[in-house]
PDB file of N, CA and C in Angstrom:
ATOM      1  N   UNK A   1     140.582 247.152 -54.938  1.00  0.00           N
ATOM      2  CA  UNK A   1     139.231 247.323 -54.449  1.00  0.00           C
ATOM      3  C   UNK A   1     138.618 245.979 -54.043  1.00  0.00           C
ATOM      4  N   UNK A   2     138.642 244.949 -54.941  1.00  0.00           N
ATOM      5  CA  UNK A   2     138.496 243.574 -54.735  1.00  0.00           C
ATOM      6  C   UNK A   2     138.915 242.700 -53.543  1.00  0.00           C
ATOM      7  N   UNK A   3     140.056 243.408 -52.872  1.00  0.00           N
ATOM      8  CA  UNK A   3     140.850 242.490 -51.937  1.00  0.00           C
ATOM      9  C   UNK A   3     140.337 243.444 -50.659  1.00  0.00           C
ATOM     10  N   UNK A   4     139.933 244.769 -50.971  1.00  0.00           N
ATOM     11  CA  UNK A   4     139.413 245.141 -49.820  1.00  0.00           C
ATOM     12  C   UNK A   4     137.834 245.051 -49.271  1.00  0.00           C
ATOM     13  N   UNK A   5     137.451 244.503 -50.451  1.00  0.00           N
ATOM     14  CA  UNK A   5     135.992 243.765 -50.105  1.00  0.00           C
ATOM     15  C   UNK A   5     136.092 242.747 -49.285  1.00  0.00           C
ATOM     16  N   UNK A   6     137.054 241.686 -49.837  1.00  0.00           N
ATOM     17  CA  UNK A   6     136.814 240.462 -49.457  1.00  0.00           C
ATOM     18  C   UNK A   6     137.015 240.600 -48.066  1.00  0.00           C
ATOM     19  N   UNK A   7     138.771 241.447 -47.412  1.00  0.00           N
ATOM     20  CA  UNK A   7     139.045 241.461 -46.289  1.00  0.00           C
ATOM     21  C   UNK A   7     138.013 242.177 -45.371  1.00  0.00           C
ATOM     22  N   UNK A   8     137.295 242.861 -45.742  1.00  0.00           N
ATOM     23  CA  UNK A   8     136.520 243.394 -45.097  1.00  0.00           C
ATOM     24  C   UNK A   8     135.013 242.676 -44.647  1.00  0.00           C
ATOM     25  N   UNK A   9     134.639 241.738 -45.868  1.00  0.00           N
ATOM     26  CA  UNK A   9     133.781 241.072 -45.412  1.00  0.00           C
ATOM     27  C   UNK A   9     134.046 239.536 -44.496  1.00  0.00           C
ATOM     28  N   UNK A  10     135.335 239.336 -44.191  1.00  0.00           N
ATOM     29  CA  UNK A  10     135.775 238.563 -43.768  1.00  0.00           C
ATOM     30  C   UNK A  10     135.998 238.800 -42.288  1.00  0.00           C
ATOM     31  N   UNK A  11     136.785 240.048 -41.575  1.00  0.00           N
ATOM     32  CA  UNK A  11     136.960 240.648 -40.938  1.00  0.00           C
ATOM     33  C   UNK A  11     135.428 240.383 -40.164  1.00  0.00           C
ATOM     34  N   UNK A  12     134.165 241.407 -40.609  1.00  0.00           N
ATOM     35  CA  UNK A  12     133.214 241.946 -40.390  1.00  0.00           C
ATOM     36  C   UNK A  12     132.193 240.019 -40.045  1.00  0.00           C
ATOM     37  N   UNK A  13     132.536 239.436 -40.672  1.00  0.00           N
ATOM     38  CA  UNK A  13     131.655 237.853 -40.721  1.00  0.00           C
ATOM     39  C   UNK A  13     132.549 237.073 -39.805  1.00  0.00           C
ATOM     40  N   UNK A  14     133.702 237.284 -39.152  1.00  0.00           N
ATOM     41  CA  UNK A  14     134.621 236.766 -37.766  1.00  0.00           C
ATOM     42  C   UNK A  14     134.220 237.582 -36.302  1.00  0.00           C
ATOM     43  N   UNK A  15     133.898 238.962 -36.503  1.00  0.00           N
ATOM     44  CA  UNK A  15     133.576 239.907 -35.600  1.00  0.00           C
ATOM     45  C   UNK A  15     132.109 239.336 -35.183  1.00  0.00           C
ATOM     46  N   UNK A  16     131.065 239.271 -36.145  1.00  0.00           N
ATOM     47  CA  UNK A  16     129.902 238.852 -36.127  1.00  0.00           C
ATOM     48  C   UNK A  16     129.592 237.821 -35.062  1.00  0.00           C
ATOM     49  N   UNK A  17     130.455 236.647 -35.436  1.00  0.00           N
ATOM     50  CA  UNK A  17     130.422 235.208 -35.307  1.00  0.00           C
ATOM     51  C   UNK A  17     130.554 235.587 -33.948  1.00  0.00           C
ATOM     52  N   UNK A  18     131.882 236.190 -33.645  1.00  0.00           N
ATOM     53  CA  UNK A  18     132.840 235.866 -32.034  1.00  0.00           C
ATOM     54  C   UNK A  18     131.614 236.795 -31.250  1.00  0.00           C
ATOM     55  N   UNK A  19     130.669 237.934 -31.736  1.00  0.00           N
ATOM     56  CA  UNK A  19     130.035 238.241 -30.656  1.00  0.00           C
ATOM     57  C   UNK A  19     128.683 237.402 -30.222  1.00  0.00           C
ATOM     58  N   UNK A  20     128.188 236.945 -31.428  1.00  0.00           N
ATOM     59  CA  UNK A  20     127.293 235.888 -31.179  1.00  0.00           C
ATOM     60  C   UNK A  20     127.521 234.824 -30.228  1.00  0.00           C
ATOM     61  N   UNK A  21     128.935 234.454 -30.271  1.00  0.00           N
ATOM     62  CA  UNK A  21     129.024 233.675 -29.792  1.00  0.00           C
ATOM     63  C   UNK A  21     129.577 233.701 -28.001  1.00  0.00           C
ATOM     64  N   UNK A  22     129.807 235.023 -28.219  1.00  0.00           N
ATOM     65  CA  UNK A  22     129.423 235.484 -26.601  1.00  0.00           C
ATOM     66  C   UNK A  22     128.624 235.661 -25.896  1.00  0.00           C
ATOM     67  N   UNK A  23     128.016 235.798 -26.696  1.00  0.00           N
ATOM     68  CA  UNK A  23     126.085 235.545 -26.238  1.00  0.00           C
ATOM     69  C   UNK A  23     125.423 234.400 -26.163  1.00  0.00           C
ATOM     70  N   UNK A  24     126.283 233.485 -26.739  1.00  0.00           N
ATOM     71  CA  UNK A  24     126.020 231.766 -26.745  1.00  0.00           C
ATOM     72  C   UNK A  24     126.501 231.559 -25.046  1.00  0.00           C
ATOM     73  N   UNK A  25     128.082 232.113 -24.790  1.00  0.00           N
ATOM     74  CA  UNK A  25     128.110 231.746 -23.591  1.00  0.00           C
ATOM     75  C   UNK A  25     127.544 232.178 -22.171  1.00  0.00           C
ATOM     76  N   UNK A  26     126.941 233.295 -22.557  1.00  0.00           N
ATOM     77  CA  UNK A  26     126.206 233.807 -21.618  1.00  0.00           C
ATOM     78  C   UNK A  26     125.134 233.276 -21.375  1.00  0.00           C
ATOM     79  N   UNK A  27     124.373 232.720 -22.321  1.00  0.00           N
ATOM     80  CA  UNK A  27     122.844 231.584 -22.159  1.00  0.00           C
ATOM     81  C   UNK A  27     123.360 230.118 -21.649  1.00  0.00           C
ATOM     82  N   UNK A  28     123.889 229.678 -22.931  1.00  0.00           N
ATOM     83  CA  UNK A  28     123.853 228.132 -22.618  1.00  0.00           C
ATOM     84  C   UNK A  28     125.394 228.069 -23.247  1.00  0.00           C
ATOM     85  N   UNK A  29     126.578 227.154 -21.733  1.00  0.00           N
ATOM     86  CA  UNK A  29     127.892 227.150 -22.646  1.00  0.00           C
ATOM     87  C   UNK A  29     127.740 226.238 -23.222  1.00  0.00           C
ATOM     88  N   UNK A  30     126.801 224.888 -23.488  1.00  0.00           N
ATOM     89  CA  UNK A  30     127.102 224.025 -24.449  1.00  0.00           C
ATOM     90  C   UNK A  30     126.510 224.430 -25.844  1.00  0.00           C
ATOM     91  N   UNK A  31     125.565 224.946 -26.320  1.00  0.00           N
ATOM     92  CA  UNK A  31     125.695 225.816 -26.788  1.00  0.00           C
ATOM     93  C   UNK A  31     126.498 226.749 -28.061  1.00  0.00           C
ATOM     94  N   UNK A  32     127.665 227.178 -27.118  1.00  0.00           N
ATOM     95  CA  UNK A  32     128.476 228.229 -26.709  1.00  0.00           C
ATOM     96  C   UNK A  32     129.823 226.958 -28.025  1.00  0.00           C
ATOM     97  N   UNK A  33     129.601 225.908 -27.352  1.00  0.00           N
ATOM     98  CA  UNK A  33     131.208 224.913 -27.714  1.00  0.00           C
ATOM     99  C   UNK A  33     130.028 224.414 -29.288  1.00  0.00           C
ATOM    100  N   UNK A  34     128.954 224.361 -29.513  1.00  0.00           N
ATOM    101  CA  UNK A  34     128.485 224.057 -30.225  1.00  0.00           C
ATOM    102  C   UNK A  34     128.795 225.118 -31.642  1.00  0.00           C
ATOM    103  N   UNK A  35     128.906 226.403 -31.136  1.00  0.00           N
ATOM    104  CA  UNK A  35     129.099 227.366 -32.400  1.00  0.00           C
ATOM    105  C   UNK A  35     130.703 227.163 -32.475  1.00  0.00           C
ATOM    106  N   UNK A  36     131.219 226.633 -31.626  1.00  0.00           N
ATOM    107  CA  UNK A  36     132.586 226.050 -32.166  1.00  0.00           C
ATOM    108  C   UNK A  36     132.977 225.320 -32.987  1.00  0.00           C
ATOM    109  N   UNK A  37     132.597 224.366 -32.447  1.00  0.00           N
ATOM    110  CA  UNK A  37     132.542 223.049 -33.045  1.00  0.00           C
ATOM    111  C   UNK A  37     131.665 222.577 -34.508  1.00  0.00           C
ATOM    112  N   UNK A  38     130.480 223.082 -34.870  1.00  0.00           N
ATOM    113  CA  UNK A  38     129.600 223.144 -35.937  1.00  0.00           C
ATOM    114  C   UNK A  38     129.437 224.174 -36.673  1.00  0.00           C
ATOM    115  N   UNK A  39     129.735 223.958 -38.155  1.00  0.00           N
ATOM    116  CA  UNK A  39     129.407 224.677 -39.075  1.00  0.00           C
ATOM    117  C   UNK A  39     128.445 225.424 -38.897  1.00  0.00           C
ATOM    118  N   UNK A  40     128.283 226.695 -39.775  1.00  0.00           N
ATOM    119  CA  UNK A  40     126.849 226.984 -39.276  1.00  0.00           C
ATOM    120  C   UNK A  40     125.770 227.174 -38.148  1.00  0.00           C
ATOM    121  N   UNK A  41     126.322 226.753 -37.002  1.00  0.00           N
ATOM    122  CA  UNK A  41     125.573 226.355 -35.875  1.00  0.00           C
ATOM    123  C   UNK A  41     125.215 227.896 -35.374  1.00  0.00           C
ATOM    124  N   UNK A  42     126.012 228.393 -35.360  1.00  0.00           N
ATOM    125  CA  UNK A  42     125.992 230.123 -35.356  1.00  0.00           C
ATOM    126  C   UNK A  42     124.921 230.918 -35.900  1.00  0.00           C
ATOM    127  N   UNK A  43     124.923 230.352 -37.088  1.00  0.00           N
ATOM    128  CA  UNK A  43     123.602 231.321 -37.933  1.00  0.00           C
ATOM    129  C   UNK A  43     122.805 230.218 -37.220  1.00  0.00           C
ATOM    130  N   UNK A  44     122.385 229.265 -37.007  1.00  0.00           N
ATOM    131  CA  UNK A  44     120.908 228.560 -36.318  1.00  0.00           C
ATOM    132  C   UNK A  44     120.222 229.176 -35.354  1.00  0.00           C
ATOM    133  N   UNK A  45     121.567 229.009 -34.283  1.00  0.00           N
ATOM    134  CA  UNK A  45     121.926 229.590 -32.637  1.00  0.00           C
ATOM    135  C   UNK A  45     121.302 231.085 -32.868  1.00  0.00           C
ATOM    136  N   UNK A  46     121.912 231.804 -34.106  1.00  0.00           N
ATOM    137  CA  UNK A  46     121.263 233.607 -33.966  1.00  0.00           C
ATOM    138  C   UNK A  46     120.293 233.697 -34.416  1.00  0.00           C
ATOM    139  N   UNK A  47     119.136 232.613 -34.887  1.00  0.00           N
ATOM    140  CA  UNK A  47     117.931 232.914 -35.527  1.00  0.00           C
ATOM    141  C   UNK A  47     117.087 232.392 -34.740  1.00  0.00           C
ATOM    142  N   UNK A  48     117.199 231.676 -33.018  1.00  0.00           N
ATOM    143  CA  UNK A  48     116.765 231.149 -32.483  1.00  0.00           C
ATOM    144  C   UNK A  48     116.230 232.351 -30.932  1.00  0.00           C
ATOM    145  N   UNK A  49     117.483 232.620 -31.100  1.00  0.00           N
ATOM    146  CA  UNK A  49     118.302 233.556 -29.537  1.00  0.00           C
ATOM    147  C   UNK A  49     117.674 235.074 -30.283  1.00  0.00           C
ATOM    148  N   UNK A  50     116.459 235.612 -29.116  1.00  0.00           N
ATOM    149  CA  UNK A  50     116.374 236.997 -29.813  1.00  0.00           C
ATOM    150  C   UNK A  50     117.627 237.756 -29.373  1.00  0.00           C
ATOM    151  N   UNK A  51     118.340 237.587 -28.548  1.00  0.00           N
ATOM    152  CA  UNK A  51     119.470 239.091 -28.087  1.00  0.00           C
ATOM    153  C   UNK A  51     120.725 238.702 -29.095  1.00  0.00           C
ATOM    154  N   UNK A  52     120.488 237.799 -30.173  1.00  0.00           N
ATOM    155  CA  UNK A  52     121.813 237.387 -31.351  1.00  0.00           C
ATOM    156  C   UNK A  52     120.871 237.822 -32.928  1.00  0.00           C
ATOM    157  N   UNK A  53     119.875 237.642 -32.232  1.00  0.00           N
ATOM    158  CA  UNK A  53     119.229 237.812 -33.940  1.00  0.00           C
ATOM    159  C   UNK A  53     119.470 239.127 -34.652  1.00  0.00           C
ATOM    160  N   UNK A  54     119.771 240.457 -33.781  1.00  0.00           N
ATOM    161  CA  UNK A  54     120.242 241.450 -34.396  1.00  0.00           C
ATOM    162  C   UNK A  54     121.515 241.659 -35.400  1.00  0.00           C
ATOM    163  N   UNK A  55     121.991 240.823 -34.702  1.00  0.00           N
ATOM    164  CA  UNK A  55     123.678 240.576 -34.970  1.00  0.00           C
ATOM    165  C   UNK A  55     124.060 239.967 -36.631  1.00  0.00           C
ATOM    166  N   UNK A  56     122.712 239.494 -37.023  1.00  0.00           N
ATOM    167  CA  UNK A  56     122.284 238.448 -38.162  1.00  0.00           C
ATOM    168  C   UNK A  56     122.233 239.423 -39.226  1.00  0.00           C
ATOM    169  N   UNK A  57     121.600 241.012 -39.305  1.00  0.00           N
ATOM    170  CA  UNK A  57     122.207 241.560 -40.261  1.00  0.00           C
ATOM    171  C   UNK A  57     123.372 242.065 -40.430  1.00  0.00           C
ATOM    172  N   UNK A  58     124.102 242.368 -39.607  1.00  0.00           N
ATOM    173  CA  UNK A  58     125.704 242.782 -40.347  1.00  0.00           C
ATOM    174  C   UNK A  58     126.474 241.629 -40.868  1.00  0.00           C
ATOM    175  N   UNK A  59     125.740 240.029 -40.085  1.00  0.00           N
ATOM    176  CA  UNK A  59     126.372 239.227 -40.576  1.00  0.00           C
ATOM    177  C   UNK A  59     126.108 238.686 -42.230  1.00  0.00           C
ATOM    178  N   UNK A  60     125.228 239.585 -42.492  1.00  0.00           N
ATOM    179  CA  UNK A  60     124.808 239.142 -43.817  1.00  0.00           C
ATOM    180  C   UNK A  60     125.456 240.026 -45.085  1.00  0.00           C
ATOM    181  N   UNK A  61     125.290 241.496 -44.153  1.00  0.00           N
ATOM    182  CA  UNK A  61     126.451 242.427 -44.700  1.00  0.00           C
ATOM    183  C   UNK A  61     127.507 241.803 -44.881  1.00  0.00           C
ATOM    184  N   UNK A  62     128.333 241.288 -43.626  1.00  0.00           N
ATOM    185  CA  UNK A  62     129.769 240.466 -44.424  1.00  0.00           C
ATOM    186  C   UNK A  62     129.308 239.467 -45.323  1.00  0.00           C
ATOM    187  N   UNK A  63     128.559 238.800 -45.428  1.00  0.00           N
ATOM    188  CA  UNK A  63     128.756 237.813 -46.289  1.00  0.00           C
ATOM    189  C   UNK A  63     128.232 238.305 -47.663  1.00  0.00           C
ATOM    190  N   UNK A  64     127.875 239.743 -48.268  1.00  0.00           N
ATOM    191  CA  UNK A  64     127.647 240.751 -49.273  1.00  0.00           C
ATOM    192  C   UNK A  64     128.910 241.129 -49.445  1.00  0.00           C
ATOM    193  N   UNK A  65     129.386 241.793 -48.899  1.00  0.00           N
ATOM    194  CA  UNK A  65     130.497 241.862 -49.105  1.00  0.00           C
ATOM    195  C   UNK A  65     132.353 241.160 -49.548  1.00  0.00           C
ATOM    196  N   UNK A  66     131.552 239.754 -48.810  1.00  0.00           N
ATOM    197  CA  UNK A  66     132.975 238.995 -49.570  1.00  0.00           C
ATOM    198  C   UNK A  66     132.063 238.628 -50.545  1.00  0.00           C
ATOM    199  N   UNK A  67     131.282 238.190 -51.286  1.00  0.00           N
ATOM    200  CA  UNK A  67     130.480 237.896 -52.358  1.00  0.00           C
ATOM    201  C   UNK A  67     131.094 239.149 -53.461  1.00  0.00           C
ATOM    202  N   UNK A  68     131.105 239.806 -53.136  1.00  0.00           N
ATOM    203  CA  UNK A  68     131.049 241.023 -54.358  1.00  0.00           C
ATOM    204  C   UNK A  68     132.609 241.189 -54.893  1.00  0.00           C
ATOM    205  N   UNK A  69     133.353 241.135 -53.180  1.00  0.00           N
ATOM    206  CA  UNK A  69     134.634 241.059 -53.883  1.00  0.00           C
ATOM    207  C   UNK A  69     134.960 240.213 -54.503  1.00  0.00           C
ATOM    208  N   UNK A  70     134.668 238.971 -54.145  1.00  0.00           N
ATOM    209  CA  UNK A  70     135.116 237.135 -55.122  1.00  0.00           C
ATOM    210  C   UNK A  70     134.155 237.787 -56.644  1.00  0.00           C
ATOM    211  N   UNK A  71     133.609 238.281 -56.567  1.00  0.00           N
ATOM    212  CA  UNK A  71     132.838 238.884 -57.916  1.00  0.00           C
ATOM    213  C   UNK A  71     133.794 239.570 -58.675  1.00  0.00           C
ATOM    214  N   UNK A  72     134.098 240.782 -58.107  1.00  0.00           N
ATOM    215  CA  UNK A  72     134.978 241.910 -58.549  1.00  0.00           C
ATOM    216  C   UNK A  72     136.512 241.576 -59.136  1.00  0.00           C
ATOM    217  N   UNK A  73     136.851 240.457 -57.961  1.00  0.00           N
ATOM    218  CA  UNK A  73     137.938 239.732 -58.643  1.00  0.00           C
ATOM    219  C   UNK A  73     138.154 239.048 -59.465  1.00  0.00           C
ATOM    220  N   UNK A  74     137.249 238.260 -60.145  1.00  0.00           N
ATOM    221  CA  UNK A  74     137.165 237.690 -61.148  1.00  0.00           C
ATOM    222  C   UNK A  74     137.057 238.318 -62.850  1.00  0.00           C
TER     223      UNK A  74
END
């Protein structure tokens, strides 16, 4: 159950990222190389950008979800 949390919130917080970040390249590509390149820059970039800010709750869902499993596993 534990390992299917984690993969799932992992999965679900990569999916997140890569569409945000298609939406990075559609505005601004530097930007775009910035959610590459920088930590975090992603969650900044989606709290900035209203057509990414939606995207910010499932990304929080994944990150509930690997939380619970690193929980569960322990």
């Amino acid at each position: 159950m534990a390992i299917l949390l984690i993969l799932s919130g992992l999965f679900l917080m990569v999916a997140i990222q890569v569409a945000i970040f298609c939406i990075a390249i559609v505005k601004s590509p530097g930007n775009a190389v910035l959610c590459l390149i920088v930590p975090f820059f992603v969650y900044v970039y989606a709290r900035k950008e209203p057509r990414a800010r939606p995207f910010l709750w499932a990304w929080y869902t994944g990150i509930g979800l690997l939380t619970a499993g690193v929980i569960a596993s322990s």
